[in-house]
Protein backbone atom coordinates (compact mmCIF):
# COMPACT_ATOMS: atom_id res chain seq x y z
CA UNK A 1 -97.69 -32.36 19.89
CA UNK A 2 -94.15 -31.16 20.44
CA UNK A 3 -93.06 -30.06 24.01
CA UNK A 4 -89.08 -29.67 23.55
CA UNK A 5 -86.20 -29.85 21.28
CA UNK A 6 -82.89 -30.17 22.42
CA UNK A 7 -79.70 -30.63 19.87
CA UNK A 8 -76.02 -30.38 20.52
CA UNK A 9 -73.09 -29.96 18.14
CA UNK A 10 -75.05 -29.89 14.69
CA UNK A 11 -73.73 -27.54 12.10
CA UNK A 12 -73.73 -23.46 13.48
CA UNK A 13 -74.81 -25.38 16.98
CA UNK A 14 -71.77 -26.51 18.97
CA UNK A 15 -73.77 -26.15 22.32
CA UNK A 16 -76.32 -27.97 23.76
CA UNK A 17 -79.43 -26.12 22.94
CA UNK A 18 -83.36 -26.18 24.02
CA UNK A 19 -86.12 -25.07 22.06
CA UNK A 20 -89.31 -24.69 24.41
CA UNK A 21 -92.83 -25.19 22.63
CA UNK A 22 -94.15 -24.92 26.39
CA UNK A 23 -95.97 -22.09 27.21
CA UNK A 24 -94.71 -19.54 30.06
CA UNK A 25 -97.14 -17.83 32.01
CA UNK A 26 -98.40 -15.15 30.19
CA UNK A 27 -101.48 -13.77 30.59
CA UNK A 28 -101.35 -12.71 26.36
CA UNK A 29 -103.24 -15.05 23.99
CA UNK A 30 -103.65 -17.46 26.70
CA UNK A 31 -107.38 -18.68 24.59
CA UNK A 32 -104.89 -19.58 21.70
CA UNK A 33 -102.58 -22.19 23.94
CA UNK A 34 -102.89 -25.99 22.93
CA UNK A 35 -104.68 -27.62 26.08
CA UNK A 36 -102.46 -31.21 26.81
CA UNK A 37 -103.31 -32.49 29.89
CA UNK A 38 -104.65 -30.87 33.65
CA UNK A 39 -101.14 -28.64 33.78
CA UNK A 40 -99.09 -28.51 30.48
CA UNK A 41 -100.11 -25.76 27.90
CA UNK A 42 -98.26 -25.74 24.68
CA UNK A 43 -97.33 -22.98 21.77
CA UNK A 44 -99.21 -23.15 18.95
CA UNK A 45 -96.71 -20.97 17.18
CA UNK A 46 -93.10 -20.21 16.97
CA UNK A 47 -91.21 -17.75 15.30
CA UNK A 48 -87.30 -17.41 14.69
CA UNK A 49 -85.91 -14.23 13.39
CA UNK A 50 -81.81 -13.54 12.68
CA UNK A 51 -79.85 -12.46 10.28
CA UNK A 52 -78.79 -14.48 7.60
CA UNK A 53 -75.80 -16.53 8.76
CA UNK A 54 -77.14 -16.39 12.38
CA UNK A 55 -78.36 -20.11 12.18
CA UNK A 56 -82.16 -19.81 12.28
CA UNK A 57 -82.33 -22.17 9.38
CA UNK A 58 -80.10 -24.64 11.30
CA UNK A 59 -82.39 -24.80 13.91
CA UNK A 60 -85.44 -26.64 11.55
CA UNK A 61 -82.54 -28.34 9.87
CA UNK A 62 -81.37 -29.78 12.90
CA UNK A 63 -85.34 -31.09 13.88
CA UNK A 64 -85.92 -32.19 10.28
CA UNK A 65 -82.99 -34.18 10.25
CA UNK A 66 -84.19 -35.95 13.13
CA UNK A 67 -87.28 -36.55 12.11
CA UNK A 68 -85.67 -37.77 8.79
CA UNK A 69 -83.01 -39.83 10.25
CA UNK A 70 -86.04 -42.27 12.00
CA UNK A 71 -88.29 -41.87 9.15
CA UNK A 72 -86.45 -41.82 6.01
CA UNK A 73 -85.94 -45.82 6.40
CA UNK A 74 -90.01 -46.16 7.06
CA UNK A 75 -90.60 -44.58 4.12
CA UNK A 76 -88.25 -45.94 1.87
CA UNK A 77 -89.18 -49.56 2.68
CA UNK A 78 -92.52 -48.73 2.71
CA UNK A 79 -92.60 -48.16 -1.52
CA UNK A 80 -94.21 -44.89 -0.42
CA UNK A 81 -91.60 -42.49 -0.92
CA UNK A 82 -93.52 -39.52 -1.78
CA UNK A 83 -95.26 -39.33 0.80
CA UNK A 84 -93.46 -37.03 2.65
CA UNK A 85 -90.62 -35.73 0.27
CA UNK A 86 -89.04 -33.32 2.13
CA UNK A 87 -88.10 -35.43 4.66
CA UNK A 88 -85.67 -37.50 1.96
CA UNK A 89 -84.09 -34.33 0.90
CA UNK A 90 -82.85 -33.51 4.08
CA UNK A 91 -79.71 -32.06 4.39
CA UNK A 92 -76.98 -35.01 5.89
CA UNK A 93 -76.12 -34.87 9.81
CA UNK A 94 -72.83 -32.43 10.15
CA UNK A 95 -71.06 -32.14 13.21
CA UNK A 96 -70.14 -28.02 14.41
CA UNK A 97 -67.19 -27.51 11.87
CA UNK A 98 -64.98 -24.50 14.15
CA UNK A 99 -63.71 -26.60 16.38
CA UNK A 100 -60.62 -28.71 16.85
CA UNK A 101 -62.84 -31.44 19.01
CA UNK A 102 -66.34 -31.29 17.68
CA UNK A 103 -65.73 -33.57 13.99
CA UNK A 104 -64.96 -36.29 16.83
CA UNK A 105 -67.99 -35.79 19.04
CA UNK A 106 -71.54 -37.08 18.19
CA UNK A 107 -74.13 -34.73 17.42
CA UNK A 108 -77.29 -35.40 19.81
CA UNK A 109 -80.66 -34.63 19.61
CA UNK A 110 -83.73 -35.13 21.78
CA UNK A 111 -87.78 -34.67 21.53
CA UNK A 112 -90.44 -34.55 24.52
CA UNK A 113 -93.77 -34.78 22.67
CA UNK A 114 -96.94 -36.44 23.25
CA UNK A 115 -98.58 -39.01 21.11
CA UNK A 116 -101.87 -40.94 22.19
CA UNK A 117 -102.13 -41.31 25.50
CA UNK A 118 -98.85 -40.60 26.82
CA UNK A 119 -95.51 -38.57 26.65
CA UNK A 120 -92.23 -39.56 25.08
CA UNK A 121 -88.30 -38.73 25.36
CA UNK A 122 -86.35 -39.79 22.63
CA UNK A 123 -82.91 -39.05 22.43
CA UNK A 124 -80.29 -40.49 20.01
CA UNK A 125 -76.74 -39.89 19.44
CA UNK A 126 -74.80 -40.15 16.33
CA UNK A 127 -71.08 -40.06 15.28
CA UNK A 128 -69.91 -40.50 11.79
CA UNK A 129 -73.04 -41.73 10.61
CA UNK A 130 -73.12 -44.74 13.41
CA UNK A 131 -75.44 -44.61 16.33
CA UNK A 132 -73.79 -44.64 19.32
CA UNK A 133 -76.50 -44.12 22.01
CA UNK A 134 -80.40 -43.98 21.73
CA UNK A 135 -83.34 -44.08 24.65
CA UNK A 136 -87.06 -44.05 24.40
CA UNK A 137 -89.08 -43.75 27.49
CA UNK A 138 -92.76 -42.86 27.95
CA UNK A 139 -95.08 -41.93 30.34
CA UNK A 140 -98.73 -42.13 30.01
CA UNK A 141 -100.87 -39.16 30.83
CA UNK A 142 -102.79 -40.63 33.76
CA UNK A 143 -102.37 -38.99 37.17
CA UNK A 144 -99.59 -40.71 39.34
CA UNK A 145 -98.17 -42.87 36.17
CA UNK A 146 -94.06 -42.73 36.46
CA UNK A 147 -91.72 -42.85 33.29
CA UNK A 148 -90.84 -45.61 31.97
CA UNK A 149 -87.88 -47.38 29.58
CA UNK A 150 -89.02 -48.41 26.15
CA UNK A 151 -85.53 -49.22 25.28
CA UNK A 152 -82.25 -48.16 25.73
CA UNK A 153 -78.89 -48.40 23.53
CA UNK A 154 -75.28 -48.02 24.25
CA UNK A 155 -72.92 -48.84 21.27
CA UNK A 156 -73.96 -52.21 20.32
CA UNK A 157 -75.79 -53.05 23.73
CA UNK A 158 -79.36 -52.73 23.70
CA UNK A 159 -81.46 -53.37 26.43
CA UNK A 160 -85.32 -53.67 26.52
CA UNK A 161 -88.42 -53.25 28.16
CA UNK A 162 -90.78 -56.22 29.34
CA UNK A 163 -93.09 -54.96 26.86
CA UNK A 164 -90.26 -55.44 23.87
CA UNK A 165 -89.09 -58.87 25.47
CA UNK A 166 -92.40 -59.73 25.33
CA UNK A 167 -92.04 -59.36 21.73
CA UNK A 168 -89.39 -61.22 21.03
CA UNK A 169 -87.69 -57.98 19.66
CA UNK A 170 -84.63 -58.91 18.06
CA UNK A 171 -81.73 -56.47 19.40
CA UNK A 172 -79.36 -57.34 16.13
CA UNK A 173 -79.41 -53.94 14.44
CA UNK A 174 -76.97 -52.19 11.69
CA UNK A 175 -74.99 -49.61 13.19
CA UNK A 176 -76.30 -46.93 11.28
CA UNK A 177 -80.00 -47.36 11.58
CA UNK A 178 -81.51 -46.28 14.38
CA UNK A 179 -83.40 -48.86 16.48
CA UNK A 180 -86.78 -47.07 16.53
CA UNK A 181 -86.71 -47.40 12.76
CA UNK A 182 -85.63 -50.89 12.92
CA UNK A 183 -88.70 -51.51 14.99
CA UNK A 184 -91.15 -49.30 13.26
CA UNK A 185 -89.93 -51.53 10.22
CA UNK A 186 -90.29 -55.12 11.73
CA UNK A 187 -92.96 -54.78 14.50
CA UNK A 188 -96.60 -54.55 15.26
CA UNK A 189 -96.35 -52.46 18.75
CA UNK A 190 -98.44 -49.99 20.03
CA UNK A 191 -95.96 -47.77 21.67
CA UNK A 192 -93.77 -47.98 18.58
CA UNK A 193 -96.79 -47.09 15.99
CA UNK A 194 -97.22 -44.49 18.21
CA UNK A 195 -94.53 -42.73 18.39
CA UNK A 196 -93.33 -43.98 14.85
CA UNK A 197 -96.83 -42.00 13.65
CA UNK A 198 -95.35 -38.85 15.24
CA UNK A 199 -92.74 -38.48 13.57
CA UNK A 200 -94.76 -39.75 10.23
CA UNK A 201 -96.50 -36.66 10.99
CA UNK A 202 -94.43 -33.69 10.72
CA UNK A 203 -94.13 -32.01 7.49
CA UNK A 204 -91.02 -30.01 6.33
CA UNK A 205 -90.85 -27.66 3.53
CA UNK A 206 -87.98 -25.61 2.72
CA UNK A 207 -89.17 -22.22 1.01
CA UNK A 208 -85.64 -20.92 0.21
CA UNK A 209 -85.35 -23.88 -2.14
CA UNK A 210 -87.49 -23.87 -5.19
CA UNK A 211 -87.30 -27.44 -6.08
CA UNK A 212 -88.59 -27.30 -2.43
CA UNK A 213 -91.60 -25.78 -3.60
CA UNK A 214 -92.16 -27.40 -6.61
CA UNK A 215 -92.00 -30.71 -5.06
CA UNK A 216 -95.26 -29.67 -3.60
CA UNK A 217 -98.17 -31.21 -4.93
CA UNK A 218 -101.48 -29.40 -5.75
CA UNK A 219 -104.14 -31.51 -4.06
CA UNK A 220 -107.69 -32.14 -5.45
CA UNK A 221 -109.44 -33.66 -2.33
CA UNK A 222 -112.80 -32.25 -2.27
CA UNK A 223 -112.46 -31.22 1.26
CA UNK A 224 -109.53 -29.37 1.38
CA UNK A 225 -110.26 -27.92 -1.88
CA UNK A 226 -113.25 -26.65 -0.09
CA UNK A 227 -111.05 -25.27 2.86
CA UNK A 228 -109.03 -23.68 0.52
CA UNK A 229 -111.45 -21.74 -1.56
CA UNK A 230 -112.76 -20.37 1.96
CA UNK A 231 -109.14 -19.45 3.07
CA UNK A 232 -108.85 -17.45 -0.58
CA UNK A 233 -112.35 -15.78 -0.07
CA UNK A 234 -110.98 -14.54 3.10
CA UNK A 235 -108.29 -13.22 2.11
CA UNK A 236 -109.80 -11.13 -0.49
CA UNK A 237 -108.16 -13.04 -3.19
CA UNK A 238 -110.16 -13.29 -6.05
CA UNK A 239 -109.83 -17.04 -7.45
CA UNK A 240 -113.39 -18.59 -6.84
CA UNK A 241 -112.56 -22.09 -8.01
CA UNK A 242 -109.97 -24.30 -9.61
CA UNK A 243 -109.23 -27.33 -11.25
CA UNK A 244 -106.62 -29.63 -12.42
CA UNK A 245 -105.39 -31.53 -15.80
CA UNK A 246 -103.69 -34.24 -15.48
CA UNK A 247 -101.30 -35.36 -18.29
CA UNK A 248 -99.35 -38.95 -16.84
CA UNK A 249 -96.96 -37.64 -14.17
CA UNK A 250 -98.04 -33.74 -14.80
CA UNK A 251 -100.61 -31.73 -14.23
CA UNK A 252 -101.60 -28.30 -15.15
CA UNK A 253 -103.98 -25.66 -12.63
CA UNK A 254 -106.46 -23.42 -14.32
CA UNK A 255 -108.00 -20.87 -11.24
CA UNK A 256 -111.56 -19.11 -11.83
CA UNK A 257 -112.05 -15.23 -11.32
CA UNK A 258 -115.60 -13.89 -11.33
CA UNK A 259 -116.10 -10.01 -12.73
CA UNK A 260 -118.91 -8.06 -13.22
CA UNK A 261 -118.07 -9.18 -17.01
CA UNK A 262 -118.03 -12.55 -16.36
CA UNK A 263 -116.48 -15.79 -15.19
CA UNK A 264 -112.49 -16.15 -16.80
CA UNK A 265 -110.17 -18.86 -16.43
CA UNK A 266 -106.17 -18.59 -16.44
CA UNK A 267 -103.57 -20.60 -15.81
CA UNK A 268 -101.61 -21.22 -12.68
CA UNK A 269 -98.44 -19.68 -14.44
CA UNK A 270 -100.30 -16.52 -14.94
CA UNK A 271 -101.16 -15.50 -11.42
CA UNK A 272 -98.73 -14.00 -9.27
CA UNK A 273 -95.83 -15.35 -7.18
CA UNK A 274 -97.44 -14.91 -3.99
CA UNK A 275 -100.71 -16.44 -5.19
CA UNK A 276 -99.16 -19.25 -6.71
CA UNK A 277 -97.32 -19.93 -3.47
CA UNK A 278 -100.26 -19.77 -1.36
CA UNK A 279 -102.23 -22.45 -3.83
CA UNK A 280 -99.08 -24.46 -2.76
CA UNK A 281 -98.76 -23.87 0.88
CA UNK A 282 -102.69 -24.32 1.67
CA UNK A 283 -102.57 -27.23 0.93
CA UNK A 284 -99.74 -28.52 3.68
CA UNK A 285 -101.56 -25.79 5.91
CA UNK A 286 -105.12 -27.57 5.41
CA UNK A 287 -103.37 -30.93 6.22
CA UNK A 288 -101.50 -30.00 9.50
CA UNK A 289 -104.64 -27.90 10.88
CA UNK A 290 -107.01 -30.43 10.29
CA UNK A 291 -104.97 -33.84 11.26
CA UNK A 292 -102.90 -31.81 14.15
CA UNK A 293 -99.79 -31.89 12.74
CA UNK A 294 -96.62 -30.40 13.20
CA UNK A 295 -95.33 -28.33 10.10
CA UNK A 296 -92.03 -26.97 9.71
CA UNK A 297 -91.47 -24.13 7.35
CA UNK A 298 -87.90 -22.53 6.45
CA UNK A 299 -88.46 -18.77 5.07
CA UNK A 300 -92.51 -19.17 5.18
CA UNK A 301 -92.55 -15.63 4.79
CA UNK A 302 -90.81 -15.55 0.96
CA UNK A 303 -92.71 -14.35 -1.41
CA UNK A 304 -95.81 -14.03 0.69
CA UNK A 305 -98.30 -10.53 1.84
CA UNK A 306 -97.20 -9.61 5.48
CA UNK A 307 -101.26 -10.19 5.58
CA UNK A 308 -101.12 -13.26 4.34
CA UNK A 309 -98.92 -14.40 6.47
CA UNK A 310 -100.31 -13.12 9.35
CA UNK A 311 -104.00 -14.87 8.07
CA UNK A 312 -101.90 -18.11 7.91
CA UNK A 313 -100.27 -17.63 11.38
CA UNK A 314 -103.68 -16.76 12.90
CA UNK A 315 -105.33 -20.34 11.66
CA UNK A 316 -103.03 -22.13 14.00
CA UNK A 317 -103.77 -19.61 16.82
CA UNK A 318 -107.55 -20.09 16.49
CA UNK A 319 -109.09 -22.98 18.73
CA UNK A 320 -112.44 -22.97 16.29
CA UNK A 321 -110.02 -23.71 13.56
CA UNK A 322 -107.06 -25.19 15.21
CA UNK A 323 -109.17 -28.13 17.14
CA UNK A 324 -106.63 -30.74 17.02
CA UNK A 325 -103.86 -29.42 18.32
CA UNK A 326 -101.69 -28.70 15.33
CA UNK A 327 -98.35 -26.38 15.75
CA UNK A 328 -96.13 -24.30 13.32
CA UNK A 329 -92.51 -23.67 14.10
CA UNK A 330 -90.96 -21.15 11.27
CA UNK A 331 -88.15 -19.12 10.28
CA UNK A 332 -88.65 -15.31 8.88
CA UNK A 333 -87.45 -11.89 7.76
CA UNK A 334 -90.76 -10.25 7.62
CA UNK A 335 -90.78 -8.47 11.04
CA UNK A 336 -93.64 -6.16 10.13
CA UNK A 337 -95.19 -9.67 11.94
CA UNK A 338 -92.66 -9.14 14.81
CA UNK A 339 -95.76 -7.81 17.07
CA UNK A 340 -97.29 -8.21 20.40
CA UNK A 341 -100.70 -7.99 17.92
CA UNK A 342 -99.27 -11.10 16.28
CA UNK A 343 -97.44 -13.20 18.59
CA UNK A 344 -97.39 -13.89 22.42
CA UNK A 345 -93.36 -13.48 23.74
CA UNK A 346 -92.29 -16.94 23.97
CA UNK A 347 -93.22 -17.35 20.89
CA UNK A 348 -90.76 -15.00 19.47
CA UNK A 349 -87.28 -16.58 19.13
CA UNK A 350 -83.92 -14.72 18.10
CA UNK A 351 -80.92 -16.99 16.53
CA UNK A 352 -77.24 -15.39 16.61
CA UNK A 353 -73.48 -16.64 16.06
CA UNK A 354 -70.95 -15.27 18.70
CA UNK A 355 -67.38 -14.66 17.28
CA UNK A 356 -66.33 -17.97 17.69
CA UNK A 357 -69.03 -18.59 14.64
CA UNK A 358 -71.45 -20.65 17.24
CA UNK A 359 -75.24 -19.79 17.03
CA UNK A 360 -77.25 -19.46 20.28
CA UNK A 361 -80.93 -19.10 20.53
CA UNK A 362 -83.74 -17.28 22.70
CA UNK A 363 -86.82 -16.61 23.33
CA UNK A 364 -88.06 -12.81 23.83
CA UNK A 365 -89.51 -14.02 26.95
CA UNK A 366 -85.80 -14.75 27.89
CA UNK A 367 -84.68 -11.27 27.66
CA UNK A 368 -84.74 -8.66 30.27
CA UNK A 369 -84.24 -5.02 30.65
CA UNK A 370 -82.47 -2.66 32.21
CA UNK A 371 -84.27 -2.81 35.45
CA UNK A 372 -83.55 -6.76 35.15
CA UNK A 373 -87.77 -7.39 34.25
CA UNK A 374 -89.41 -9.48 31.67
CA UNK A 375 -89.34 -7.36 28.09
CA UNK A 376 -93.71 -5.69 28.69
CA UNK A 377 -96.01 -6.97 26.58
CA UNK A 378 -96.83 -3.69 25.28
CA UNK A 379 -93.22 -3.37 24.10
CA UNK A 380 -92.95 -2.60 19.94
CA UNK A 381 -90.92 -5.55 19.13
CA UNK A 382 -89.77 -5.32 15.81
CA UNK A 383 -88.71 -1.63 16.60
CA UNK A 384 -86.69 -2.61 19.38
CA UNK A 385 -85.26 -5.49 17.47
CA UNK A 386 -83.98 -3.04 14.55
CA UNK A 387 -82.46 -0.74 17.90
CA UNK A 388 -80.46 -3.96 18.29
CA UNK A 389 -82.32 -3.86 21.88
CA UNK A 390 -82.51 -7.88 21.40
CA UNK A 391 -79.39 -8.59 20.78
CA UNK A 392 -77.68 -6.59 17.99
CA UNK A 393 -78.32 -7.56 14.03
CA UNK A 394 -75.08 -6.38 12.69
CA UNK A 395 -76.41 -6.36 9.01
CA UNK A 396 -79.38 -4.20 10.02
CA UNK A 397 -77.50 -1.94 11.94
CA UNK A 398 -74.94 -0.91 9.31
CA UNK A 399 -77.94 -0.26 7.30
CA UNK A 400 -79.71 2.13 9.45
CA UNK A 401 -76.66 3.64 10.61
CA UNK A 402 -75.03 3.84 7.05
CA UNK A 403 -75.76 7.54 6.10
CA UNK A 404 -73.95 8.66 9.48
C-alpha cells in the first residue's frame, strides 16, 4: 500500500514535491479508509484535477517512471515482458527543462509504502541516466521495531546491511541500473522479493494514449469474467455475457444482450466507446481490487459516464469490495465527480504551473479560506473550483467570463 511520494526536478516539477496517500483527520468517509496498522489510515482514492498543461499527468508520469525504472529490468530478463506493458512504455526520466541549473541536477524520487510485514523508504537519485545515490530501509510493523538500512549507495560506494553481507551480495553494479533491480535479478531475499513484488504490483495505464488502451488485453478468467458481468449488471448496462475468438496472436469479443425478443450477439466493435472502454478497464479494475493493488490511471475519466466513473471510484471506497487494501491514484477533467458526495478532501488534489512554467500540487484539504479555516466539508467543490476559489484555472475562466 502506498503511504507517500516524493519527486524533485522531473519534467513540469523543478521542486521537491510530496504526494500524501495518508489520511488527515476527517471525520468524512472515515468507513472507506484502508486500515494499516494500530495508527496509520491510508486513502483509498486520489484525484488530480488541472488544466491541461498544469502537470497533473506529470505527476503519474513521474511515479510510473519509478516504478518502471526498478522494474523494467525484472521484467525484461524475466522473458515475461507483457506482463505489465505499460510499465515498458514509460516515458524516459527528464530533468525540469526552464532552468539554467536543473539539466545538471539529478531528478529524485522517493516511496514510503508497506509490503508484508513492514514499511519501506526507497529513494534513488538519477543524473543523465546514471544512478548517483539510492537507500532502502525498512521497518517492520511490530510495536517498538526501529528503521533499519537495507542498503545504501553513493556513486559507486555501496554499503550493506548484515542481512545482504550475509548474502554474499555482490556490490559490482552498472551505473545505470539501479541496485534494487540488480538484486531483485540475482537474489533469493525476503526483504528484496518483498519490496521487488511491490513495485511488480502497480499497474499503469495511460488513457490519453490509444495504443495505451489497446495494449490492454481482454481477459477470459472465469472469475473475473464473473466479477465483470456483475459490475455490468450494476451498472444497468445491458451485455449479459461474452466471449472470445482467438485467431494466433488476435482475438475477437462478441457481448450478449437479452430482449424481450430474444438473446443477440454483436461484436465488440459495435458497442459504444464508453462500453468498449469499460470491457477494457474492468478488467485491470478486477485485478487491483481483488489482489490489492495499486493502479494508476492517466485521464480515467475519457470516454467514460460521469456514473460510471463514479461506480468505478466507489469499488475502491467500499471495504466489502475493497478487502485487500487496493488504492487508485488518477488524473481527470470530469468534475461533475469533484464532490463532497464523491470524494473525502484530501483526496482531492489540484496541479498548477506558476509563471516560471513550474507545476505545484495540493490537496483541497491544504487550502483555507478567508477566515484562515479548513475549506467545510459541505463546501460545492467543483463550483468553487470553476470560481477559481482553488486556485484560478485560467482556461476555464476565460471561458465563463468570455461573453463579458
Amino acid at each position: 500500500m502506498l503511504c507517500q511520494f516524493t519527486f524533485k526536478n522531473f519534467k513540469s516539477y523543478r521542486d521537491e514535491t510530496v504526494f500524501d496517500f495518508q489520511a488527515a483527520k476527517l471525520d468524512e468517509f472515515s468507513d472507506s479508509l484502508i486500515h494499516a496498522g494500530a495508527s496509520r489510515s491510508l486513502l483509498p482514492v486520489s484525484v488530480i484535477y488541472g488544466p491541461n498543461g498544469g502537470g497533473k499527468s506529470n505527476v503519474i508520469d513521474a511515479l510510473s517512471s519509478l516504478i518502471a525504472l526498478v522494474m523494467r529490468p525484472v521484467i525484461e530478463l524475466s522473458n515475461r515482458p507483457d506482463e505489465n506493458p505499460g510499465m515498458l512504455n514509460t516515458h524516459k526520466i527528464r530533468p525540469f527543462a526552464f532552468s539554467e541549473t536543473s539539466k545538471d541536477e539529478p531528478t529524485e524520487f522517493s516511496v514510503f509504502f508497506i509490503a508484508g510485514d513492514s514499511e519501506y523508504r526507497y529513494f534513488i537519485s538519477i543524473l543523465s541516466g546514471r544512478i548517483v545515490a539510492e537507500e532502502l530501509w525498512r521497518r517492520k510493523s511490530a510495536k517498538g521495531s526501529r528503521t533499519v538500512m537495507v542498503f545504501r549507495r553513493e556513486g559507486e560506494k555501496i554499503s550493506l546491511s548484515p542481512l545482504l553481507r550475509k548474502n554474499h551480495v555482490n556490490t559490482n553494479v552498472n551505473p545505470e541500473l539501479s541496485f534494487l533491480s540488480f538484486l531483485a535479478i540475482n537474489y533469493r531475499i525476503d526483504v528484496i522479493s518483498d519490496v521487488a513484488g511491490w513495485f511488480r504490483r502497480c499497474i499503469y495505464i495511460n488513457y490519453s494514449s490509444p495504443l495505451s488502451e489497446l495494449s490492454i488485453p481482454v481477459v477470459s478468467d472465469e472469475q473475473i469474467k464473473k466479477k465483470m458481468l456483475d459490475f455490468f449488471r450494476d451498472m444497468d448496462i445491458s451485455i449479459t455475457d461474452y466471449r472470445i475468438e482467438q485467431y494466433g496472436s488476435t482475438s475477437d469479443v462478441y457481448t450478449q444482450h437479452s430482449t424481450p425478443d430474444g438473446t443477440y450477439e454483436i461484436n465488440m466493435e459495435q458497442e459504444s466507446q464508453g462500453t468498449q472502454k469499460m470491457f477494457k478497464c474492468l478488467p485491470i479494475v478486477t485485478l487491483s481490487l481483488s489482489e490489492g493493488r495499486l493502479l494508476l490511471a492517466d485521464e480515467l475519466d475519457a470516454k467514460l459516464h460521469p456514473k460510471l466513473l463514479r461506480y468505478i471510484i466507489g469499488l475502491y471506497k467500499n471495504p466489502a469490495v475493497n478487502k485487500k487494501g487496493a488504492q487508485l491514484m488518477f488524473t481527470s477533467h470530469d468534475l461533475t465527480t469533484m464532490t463532497a458526495e464523491v470524494f473525502r478532501r484530501d483526496e482531492i488534489w489540484f496541479a498548477s504551473k506558476d509563471n516560471t512554467q513550474s507545476s505545484t500540487i495540493y490537496s483541497l484539504y491544504d487550502l483555507k479560506n478567508e477566515n484562515n479555516n479548513h475549506i467545510p466539508a459541505d463546501s460545492e467543490y467543483n463550483l468553487e473550483y470553476l470560481e477559481g476559489r482553488y486556485g484560478a484555472d485560467p482556461y476555464l475562466r476565460q471561458m465563463m467570463n468570455w461573453e463579458e
